[in-house]
N, C-alpha and C. Protein backbone atom coordinates (compact mmCIF):
# COMPACT_ATOMS: atom_id res chain seq x y z
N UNK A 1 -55.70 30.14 18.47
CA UNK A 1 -55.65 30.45 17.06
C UNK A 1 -56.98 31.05 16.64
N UNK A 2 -57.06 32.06 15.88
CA UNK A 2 -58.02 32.73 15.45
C UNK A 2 -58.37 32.28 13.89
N UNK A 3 -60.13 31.57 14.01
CA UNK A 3 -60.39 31.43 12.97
C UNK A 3 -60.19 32.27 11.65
N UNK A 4 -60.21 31.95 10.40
CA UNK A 4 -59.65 32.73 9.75
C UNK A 4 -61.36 33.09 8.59
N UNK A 5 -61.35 34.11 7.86
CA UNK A 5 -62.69 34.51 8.07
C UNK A 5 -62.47 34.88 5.94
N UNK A 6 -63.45 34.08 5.69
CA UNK A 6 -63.52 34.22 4.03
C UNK A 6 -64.84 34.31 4.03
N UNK A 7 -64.92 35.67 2.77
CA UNK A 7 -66.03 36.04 1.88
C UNK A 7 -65.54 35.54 0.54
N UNK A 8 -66.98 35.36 0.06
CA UNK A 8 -66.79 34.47 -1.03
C UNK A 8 -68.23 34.76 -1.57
N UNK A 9 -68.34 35.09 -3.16
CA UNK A 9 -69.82 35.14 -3.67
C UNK A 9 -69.56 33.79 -4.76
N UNK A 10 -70.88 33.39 -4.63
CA UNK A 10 -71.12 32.52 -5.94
C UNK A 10 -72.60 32.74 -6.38
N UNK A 11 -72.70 32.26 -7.60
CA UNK A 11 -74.10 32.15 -8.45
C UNK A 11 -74.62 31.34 -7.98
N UNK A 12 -75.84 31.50 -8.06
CA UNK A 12 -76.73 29.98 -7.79
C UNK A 12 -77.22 29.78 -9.36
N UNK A 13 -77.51 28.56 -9.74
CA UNK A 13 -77.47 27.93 -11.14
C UNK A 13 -79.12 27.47 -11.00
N UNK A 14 -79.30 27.34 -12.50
CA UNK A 14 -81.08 26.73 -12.78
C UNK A 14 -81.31 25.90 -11.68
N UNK A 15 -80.64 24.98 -11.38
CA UNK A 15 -81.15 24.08 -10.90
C UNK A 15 -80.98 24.04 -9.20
N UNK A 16 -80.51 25.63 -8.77
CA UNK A 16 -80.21 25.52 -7.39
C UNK A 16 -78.61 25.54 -7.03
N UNK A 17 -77.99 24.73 -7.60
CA UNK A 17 -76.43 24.43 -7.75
C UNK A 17 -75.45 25.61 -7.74
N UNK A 18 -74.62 25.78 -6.53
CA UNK A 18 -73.69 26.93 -6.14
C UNK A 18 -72.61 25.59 -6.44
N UNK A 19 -71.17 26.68 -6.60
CA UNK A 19 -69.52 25.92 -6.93
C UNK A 19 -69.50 26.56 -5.51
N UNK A 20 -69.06 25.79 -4.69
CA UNK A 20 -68.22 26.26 -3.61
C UNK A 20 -66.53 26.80 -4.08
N UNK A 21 -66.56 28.12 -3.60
CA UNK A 21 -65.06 28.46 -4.14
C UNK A 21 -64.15 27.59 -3.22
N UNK A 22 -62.83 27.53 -4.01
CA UNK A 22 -62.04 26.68 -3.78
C UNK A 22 -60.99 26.66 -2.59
N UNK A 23 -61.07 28.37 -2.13
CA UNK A 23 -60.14 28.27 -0.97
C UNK A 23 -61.30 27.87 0.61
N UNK A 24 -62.26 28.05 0.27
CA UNK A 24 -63.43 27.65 1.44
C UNK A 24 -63.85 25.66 1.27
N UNK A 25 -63.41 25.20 -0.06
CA UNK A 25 -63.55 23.35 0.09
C UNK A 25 -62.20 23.14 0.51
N UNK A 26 -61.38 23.58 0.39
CA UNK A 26 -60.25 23.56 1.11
C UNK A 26 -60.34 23.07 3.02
N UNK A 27 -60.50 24.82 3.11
CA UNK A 27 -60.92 25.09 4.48
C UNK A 27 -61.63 23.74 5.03
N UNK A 28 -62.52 23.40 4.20
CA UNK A 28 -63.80 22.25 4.78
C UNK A 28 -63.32 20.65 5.01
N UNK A 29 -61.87 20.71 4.02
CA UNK A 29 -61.33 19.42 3.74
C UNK A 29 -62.51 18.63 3.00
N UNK A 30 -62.81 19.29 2.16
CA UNK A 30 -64.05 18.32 0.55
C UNK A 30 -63.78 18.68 -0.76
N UNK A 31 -63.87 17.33 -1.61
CA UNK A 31 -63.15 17.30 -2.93
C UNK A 31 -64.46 16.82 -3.34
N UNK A 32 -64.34 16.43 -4.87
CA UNK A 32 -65.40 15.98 -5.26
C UNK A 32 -65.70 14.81 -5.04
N UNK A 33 -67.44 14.33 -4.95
CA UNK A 33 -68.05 13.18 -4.15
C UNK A 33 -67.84 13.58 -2.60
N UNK A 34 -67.59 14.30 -1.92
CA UNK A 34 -67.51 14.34 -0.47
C UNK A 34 -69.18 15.10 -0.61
N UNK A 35 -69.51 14.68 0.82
CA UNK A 35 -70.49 15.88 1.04
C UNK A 35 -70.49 16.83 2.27
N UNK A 36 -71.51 18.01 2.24
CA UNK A 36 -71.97 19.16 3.26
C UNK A 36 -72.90 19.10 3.64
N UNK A 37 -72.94 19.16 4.42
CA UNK A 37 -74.56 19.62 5.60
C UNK A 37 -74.59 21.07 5.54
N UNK A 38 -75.83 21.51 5.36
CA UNK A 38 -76.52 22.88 6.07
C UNK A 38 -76.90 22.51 7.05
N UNK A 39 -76.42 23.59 7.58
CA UNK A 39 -77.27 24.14 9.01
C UNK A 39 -77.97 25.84 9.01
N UNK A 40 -78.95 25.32 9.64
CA UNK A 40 -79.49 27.16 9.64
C UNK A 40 -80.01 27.29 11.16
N UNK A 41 -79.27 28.52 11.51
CA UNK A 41 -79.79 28.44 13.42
C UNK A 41 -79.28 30.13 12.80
N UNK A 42 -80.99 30.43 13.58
CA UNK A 42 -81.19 31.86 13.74
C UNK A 42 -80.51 32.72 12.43
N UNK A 43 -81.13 32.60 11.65
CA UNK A 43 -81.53 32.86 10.64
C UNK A 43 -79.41 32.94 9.85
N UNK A 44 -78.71 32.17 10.07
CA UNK A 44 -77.36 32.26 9.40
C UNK A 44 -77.36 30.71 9.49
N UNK A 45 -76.29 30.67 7.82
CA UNK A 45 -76.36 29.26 7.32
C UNK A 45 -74.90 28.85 7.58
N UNK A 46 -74.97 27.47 7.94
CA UNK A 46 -73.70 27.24 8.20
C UNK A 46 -73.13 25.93 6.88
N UNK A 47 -72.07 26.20 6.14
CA UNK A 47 -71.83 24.70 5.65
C UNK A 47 -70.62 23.95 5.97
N UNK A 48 -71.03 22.79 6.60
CA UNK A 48 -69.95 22.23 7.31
C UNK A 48 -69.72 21.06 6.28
N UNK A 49 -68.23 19.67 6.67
CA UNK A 49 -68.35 18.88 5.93
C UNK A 49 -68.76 17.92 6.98
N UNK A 50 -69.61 17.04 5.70
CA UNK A 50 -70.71 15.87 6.36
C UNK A 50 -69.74 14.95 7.48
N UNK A 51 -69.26 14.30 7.45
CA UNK A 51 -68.03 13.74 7.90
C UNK A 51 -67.71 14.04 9.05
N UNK A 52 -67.46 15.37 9.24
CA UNK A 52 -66.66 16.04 10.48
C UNK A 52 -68.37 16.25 11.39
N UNK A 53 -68.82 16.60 10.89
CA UNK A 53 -70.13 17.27 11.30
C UNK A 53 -70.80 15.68 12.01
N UNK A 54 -70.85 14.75 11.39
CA UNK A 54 -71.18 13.72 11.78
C UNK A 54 -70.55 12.86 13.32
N UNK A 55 -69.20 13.18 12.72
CA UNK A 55 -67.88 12.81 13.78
C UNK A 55 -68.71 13.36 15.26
N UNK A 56 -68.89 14.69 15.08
CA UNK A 56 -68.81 15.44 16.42
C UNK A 56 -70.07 15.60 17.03
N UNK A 57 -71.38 15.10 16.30
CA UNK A 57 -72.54 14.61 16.59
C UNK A 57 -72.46 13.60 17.56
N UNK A 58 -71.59 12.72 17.19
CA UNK A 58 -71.41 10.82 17.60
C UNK A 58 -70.81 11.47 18.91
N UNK A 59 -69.55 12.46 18.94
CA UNK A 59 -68.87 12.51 20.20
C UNK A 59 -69.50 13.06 21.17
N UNK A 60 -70.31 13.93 20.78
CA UNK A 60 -71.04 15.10 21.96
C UNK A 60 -72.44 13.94 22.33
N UNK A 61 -72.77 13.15 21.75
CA UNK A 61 -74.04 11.86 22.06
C UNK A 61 -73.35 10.48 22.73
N UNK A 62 -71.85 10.13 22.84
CA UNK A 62 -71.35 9.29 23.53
C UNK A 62 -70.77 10.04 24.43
N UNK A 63 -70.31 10.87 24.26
CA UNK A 63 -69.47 12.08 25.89
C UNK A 63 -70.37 11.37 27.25
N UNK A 64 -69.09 10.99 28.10
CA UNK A 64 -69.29 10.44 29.23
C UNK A 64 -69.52 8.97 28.95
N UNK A 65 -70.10 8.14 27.91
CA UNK A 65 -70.15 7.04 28.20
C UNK A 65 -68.48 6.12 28.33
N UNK A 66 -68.13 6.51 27.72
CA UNK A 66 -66.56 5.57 28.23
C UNK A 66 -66.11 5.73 29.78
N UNK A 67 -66.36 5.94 30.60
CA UNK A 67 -65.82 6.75 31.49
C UNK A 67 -66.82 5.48 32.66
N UNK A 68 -67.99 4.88 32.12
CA UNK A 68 -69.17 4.44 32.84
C UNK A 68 -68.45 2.67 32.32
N UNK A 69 -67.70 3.00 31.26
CA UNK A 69 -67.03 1.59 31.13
C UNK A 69 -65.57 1.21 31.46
N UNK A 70 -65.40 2.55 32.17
CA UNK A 70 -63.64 2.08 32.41
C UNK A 70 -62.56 2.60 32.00
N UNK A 71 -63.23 3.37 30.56
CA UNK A 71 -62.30 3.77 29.73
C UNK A 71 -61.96 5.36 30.03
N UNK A 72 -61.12 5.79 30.33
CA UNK A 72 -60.95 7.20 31.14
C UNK A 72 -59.69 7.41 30.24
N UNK A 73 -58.47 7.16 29.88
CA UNK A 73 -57.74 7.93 29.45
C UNK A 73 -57.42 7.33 28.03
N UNK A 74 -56.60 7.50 27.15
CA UNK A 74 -56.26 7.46 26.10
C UNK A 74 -55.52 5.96 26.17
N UNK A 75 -54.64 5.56 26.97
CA UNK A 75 -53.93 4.82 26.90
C UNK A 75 -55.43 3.41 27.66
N UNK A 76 -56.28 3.62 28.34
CA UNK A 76 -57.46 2.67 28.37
C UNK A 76 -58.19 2.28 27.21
N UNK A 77 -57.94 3.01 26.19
CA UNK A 77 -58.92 3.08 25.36
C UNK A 77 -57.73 1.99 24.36
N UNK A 78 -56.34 2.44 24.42
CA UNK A 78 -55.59 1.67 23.20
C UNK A 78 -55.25 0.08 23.95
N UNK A 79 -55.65 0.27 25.05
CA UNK A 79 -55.56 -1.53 25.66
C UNK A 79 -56.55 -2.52 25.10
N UNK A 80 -58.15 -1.65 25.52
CA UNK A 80 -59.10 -2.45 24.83
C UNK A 80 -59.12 -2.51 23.75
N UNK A 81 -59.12 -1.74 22.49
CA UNK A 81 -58.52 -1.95 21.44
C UNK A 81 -57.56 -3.00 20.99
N UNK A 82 -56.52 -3.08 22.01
CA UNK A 82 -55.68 -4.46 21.73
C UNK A 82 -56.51 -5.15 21.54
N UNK A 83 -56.84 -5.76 23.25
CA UNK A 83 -57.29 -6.79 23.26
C UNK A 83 -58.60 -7.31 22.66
N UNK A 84 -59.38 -6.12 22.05
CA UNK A 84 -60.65 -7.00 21.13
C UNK A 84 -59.88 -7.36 20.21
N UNK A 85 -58.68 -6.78 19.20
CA UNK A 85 -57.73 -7.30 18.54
C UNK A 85 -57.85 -8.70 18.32
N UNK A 86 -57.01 -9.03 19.95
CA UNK A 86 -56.83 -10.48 20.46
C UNK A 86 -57.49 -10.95 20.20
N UNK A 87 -58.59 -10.92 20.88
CA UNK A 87 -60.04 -11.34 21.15
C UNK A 87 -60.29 -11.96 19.22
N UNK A 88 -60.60 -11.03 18.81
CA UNK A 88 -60.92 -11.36 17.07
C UNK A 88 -60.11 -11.89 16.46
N UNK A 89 -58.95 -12.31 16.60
CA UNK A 89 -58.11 -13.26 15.91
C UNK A 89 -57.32 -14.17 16.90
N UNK A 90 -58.34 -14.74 17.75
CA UNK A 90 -58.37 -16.15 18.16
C UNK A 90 -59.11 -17.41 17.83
């Protein structure tokens, strides 16, 4: 699937403050109270939502550790899950 590619101008306001147009908070999955991260690499800004951006931080910094505990496929992962379950409501 080919990303899909929006231009979009906004004002910047006294105080710094751009409206993100509405078909790009969409795109981002953010409503109001959510937040964005900037990113700037080589001189283009990226705005992602905090959330997701965070998510995939955590995954690319644990990548490989399940694998060192056992946990290799999807269905390893929903066993232990049970059983801390268990485990916590004994």
């Amino acid at each position: 699937m080919v990303n899909p590619v929006f231009v979009n101008d906004a004002r910047v306001m006294a105080k710094g403050q751009v409206t993100i147009p509405k078909n790009i908070r969409t795109f981002l999955g953010v409503s109001t109270g959510d937040r964005v991260t900037f990113i700037v690499e080589d001189g283009v800004v990226k705005v992602v939502n905090s959330a997701v951006y965070a998510l995939q931080r955590f995954q690319k910094e644990m990548q490989g550790e399940g694998e060192k505990v056992g946990l290799i496929t999807d269905e390893d992962v929903a066993n232990w899950i049970t059983n801390a379950r268990k485990e916590e409501n004994e």
